[in-house]
Protein backbone atom coordinates (compact mmCIF):
# COMPACT_ATOMS: atom_id res chain seq x y z
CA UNK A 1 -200.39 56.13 -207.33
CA UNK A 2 -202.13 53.20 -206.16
CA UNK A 3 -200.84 52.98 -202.88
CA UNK A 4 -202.49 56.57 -202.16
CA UNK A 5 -205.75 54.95 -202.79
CA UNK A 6 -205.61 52.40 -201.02
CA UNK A 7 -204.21 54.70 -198.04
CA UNK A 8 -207.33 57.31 -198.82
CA UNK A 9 -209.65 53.99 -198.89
CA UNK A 10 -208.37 52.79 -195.62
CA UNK A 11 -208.11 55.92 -194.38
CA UNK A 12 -211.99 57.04 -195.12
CA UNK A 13 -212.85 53.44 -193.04
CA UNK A 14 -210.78 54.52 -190.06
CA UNK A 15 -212.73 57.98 -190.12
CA UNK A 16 -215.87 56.59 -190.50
CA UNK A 17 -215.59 53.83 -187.60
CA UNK A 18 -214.17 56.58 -185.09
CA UNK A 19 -217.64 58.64 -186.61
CA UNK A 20 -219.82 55.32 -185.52
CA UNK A 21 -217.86 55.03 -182.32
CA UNK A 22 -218.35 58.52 -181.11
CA UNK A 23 -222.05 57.91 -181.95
CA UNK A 24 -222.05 54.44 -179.57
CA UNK A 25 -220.10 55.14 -177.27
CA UNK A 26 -222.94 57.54 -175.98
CA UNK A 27 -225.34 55.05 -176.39
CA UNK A 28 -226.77 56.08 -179.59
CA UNK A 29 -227.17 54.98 -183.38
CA UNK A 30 -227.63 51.70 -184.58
CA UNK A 31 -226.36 48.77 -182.85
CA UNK A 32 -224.40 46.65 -185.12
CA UNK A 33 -223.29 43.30 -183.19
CA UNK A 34 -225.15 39.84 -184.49
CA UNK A 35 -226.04 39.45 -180.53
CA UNK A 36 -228.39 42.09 -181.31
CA UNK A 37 -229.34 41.97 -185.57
CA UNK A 38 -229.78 37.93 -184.60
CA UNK A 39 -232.34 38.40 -182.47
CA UNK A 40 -236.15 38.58 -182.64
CA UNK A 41 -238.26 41.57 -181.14
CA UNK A 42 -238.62 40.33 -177.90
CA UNK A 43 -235.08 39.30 -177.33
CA UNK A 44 -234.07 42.78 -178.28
CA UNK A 45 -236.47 43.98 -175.92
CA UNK A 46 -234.99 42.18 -173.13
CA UNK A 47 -231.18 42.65 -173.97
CA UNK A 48 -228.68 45.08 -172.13
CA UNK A 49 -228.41 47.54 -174.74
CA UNK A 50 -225.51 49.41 -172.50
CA UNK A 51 -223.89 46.28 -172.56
CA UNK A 52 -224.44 45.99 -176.81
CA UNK A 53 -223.09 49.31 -176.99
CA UNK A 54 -219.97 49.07 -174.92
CA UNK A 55 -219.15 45.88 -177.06
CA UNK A 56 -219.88 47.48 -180.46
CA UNK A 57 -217.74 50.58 -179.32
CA UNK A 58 -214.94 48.72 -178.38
CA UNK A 59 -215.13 46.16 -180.99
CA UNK A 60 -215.65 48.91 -183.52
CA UNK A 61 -213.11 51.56 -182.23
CA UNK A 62 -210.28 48.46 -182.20
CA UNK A 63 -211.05 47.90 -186.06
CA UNK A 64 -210.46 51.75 -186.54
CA UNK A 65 -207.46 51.69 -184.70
CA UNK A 66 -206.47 49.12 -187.32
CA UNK A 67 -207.30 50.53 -190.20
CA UNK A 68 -205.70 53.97 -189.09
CA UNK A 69 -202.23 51.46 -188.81
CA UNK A 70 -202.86 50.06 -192.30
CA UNK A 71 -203.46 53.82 -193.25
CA UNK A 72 -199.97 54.45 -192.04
CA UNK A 73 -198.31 51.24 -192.96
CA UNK A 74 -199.20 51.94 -196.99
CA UNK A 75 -197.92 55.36 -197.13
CA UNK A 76 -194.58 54.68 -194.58
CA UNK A 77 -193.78 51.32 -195.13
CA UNK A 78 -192.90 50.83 -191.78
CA UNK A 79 -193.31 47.18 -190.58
CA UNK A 80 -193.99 47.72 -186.94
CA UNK A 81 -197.37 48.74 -188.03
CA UNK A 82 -198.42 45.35 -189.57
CA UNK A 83 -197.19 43.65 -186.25
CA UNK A 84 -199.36 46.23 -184.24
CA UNK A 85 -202.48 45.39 -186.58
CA UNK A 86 -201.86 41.70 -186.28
CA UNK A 87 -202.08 41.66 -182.22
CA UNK A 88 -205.20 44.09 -182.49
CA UNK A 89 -206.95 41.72 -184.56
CA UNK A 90 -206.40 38.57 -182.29
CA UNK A 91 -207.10 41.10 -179.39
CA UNK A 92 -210.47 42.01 -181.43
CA UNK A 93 -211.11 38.64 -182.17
CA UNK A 94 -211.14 37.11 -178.37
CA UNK A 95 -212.97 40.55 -177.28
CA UNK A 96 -215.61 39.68 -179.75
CA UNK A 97 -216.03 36.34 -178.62
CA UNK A 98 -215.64 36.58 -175.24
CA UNK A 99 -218.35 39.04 -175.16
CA UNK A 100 -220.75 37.00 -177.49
CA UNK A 101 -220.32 34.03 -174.92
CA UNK A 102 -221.39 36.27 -172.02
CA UNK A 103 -224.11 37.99 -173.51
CA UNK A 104 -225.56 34.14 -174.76
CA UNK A 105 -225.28 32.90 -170.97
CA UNK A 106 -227.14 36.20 -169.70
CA UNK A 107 -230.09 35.55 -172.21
């Protein structure tokens, strides 16, 4: 019984990250990257908010991707899943990075 929470948890995470991503990748909603919360008024006024977006949808949609894999890996047990989840994250990771680096050298 507790593994079906856990799926309907991880499940209700997925859902809601592909909601957010829909909503950024047109360019609207909040922008959630620390590029962006980090910075003071003026900075934000300056900043490539297409470029903010693009990174938060990406960054965003991978993590729902994962948690959609964890959703299936608790209710099928299959292990391929967990290795999927594990190269998304590092792929994630670098991605995140990556773009944090080249949005601090366009400031």
């Amino acid at each position: 019984m507790s593994d079906i929470i856990f799926a309907v948890i991880t499940a209700l995470i997925s859902i809601a990250l592909f909601i957010y991503v829909s909503f950024t990748a047109r360019g609207k909603g909040p922008i959630l990257s620390n590029t962006y919360l980090f910075a003071v008024q003026k900075e934000r006024e300056k900043m490539d908010k297409k470029a903010e977006y693009h990174m938060v949808s990406v960054v965003f949609g991978i993590l729902a991707v994962i948690f959609a894999f964890v959703t299936v890996y608790i209710i099928t047990d299959w292990k391929m899943c967990l290795y999927i989840v594990f190269i998304l994250f590092a792929c994630v990771i670098a991605y995140a990075i990556k773009e944090a680096v080249k949005s601090e050298k366009s400031r």
